[in-house]
C-alpha atoms as a PDB file:
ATOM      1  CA  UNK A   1     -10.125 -11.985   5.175  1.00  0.00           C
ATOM      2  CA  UNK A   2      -6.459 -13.218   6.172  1.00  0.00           C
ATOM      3  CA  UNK A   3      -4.656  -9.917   5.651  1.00  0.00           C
ATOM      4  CA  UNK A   4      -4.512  -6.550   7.880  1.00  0.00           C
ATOM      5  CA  UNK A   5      -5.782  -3.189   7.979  1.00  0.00           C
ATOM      6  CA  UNK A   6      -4.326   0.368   8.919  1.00  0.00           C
ATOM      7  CA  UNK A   7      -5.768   3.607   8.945  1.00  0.00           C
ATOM      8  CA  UNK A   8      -3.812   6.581   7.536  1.00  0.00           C
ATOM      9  CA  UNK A   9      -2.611   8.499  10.589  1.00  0.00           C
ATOM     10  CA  UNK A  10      -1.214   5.204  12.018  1.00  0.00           C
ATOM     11  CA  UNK A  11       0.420   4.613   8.533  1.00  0.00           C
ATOM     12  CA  UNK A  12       2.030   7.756   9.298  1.00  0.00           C
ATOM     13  CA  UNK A  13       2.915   7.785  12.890  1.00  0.00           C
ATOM     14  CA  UNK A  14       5.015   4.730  11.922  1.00  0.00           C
ATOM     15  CA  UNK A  15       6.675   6.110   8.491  1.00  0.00           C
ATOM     16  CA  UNK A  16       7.273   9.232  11.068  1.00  0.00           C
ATOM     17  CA  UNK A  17       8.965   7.004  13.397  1.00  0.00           C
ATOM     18  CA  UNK A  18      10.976   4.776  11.395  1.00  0.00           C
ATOM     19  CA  UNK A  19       8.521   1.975  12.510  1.00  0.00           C
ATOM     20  CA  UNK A  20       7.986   0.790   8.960  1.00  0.00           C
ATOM     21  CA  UNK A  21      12.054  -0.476   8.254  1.00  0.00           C
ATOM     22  CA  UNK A  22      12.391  -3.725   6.605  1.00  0.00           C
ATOM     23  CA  UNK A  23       8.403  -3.600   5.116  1.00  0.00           C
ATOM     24  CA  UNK A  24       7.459  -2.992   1.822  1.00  0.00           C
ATOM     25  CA  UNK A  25       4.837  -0.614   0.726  1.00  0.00           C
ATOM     26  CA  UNK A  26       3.913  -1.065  -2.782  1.00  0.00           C
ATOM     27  CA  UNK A  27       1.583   1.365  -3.949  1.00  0.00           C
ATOM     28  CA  UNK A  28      -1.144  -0.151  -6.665  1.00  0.00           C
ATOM     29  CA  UNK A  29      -2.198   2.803  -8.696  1.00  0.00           C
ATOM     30  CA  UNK A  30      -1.859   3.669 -12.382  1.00  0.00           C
ATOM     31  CA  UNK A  31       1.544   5.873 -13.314  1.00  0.00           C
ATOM     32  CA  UNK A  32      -0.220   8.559 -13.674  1.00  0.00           C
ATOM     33  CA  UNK A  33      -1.700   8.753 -10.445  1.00  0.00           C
ATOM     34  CA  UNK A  34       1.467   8.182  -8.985  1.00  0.00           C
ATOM     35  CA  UNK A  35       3.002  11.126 -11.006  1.00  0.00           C
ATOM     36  CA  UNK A  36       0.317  13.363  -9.416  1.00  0.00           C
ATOM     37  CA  UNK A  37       0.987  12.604  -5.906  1.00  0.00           C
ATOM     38  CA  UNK A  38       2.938  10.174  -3.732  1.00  0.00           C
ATOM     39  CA  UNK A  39       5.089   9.290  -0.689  1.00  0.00           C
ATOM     40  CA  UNK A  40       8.739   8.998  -0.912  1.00  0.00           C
ATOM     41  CA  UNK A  41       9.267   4.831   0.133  1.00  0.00           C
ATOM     42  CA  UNK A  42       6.437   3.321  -1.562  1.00  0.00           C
ATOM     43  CA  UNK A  43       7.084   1.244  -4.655  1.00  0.00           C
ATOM     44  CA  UNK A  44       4.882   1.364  -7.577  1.00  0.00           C
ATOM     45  CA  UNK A  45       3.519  -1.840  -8.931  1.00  0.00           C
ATOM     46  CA  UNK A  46       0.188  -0.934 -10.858  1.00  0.00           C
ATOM     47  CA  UNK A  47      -2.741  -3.517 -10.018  1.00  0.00           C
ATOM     48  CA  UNK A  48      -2.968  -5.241 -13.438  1.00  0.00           C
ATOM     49  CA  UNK A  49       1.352  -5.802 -12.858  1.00  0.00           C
ATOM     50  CA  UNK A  50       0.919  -8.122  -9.740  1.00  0.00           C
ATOM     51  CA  UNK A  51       0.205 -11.923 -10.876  1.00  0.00           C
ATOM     52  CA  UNK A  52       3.292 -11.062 -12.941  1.00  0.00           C
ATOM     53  CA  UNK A  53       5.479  -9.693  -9.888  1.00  0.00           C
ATOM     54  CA  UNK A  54       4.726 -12.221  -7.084  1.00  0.00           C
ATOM     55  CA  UNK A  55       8.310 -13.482  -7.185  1.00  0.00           C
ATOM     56  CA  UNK A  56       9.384  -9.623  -6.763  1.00  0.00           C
ATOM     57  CA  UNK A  57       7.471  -9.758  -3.116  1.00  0.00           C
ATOM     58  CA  UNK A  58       9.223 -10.989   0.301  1.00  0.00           C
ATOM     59  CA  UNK A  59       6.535 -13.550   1.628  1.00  0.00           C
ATOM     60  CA  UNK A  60       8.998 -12.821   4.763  1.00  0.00           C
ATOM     61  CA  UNK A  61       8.062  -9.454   5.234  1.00  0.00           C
ATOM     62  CA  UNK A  62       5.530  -7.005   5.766  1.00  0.00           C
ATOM     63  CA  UNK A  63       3.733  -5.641   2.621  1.00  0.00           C
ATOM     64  CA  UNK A  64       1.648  -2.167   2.868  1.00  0.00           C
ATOM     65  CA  UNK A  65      -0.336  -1.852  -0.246  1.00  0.00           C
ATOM     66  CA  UNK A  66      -1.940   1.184  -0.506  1.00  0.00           C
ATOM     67  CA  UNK A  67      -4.128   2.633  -3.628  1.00  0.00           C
ATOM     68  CA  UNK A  68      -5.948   6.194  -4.186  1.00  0.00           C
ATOM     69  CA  UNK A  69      -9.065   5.543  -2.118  1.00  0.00           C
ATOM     70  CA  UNK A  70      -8.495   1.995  -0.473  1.00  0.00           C
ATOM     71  CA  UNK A  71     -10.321  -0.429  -2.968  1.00  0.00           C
ATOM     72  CA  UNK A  72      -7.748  -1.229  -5.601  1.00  0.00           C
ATOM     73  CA  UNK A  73      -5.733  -2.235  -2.926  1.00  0.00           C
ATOM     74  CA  UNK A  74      -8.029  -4.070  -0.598  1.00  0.00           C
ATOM     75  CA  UNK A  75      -8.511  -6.168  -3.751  1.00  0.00           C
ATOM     76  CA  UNK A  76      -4.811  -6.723  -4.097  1.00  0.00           C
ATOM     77  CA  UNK A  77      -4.557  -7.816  -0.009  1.00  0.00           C
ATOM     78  CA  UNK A  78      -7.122 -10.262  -0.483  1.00  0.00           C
ATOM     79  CA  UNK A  79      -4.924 -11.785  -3.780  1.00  0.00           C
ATOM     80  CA  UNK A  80      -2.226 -11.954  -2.423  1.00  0.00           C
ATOM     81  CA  UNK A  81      -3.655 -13.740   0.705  1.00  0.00           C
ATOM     82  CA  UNK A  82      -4.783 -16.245  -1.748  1.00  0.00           C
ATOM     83  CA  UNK A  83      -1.285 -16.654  -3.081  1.00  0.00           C
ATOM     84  CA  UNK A  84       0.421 -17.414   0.418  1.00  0.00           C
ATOM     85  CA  UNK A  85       1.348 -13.802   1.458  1.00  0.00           C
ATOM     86  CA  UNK A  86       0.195 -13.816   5.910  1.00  0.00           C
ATOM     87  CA  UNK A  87       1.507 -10.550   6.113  1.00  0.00           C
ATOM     88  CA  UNK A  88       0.342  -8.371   3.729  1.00  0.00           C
ATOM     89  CA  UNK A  89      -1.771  -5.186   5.403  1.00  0.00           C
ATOM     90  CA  UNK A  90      -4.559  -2.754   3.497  1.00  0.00           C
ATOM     91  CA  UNK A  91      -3.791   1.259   3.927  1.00  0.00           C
ATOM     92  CA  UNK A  92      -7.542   2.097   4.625  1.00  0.00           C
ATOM     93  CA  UNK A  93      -8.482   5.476   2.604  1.00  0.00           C
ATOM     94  CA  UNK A  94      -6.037   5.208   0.359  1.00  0.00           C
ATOM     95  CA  UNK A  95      -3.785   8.294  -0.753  1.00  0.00           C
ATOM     96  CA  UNK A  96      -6.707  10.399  -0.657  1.00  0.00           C
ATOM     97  CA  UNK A  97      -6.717   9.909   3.166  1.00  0.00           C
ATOM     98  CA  UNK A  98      -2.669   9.858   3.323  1.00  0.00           C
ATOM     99  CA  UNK A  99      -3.053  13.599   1.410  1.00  0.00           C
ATOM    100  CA  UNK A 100      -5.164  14.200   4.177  1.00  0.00           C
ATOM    101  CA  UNK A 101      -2.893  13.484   6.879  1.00  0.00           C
ATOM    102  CA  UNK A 102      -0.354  15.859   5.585  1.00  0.00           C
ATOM    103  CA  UNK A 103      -3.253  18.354   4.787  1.00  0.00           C
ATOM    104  CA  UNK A 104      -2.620  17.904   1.203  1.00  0.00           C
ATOM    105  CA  UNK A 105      -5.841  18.027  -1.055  1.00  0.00           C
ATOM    106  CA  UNK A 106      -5.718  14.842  -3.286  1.00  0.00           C
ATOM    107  CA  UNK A 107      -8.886  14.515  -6.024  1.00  0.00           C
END
């Protein structure tokens, strides 16, 4: 594995703080799922979209991908790994777990 992890109340703690300023976080679900809940800052770019947006992505910056439950973008960490990204880091949980943090319910 050459990419990062972070669990959701850290993810937090440093959106809270202004800690996460000149990142990216690109979040990896379907529209849909981003209609039904997200975080103000995060940039959608579904999962199947990413081969086709790799020129979209700083290589010179940090990139937060997060997904609903971890896995979507755990598998989009490792890619991008493979195509030269060092800093790319995997929001563990997912939204579910970011819901959480904010005591929001997300199914």
């Amino acid at each position: 594995m050459s990419y990062n992890r972070i669990g959701p109340d850290a993810y937090a703690r440093k959106l809270e703080q202004g800690e996460l300023e000149g990142t990216l976080t690109i979040d990896v679900r379907q529209p849909e799922e981003w209609e039904y809940y997200h975080w103000d800052g995060m940039e959608l770019m579904p999962m199947m979209t990413i081969p086709d947006k790799l020129t979209e992505l700083p290589k010179d910056k940090t990139v937060y991908v997060v997904c609903a439950h971890g896995v979507r973008s755990e598998n989009v960490c490792q890619y991008l790994s493979e195509q030269g990204f060092e800093n790319t880091v995997n929001v563990e949980g997912g939204m579910a777990a970011l819901a959480a943090v904010r005591g929001v319910r997300y199914d």
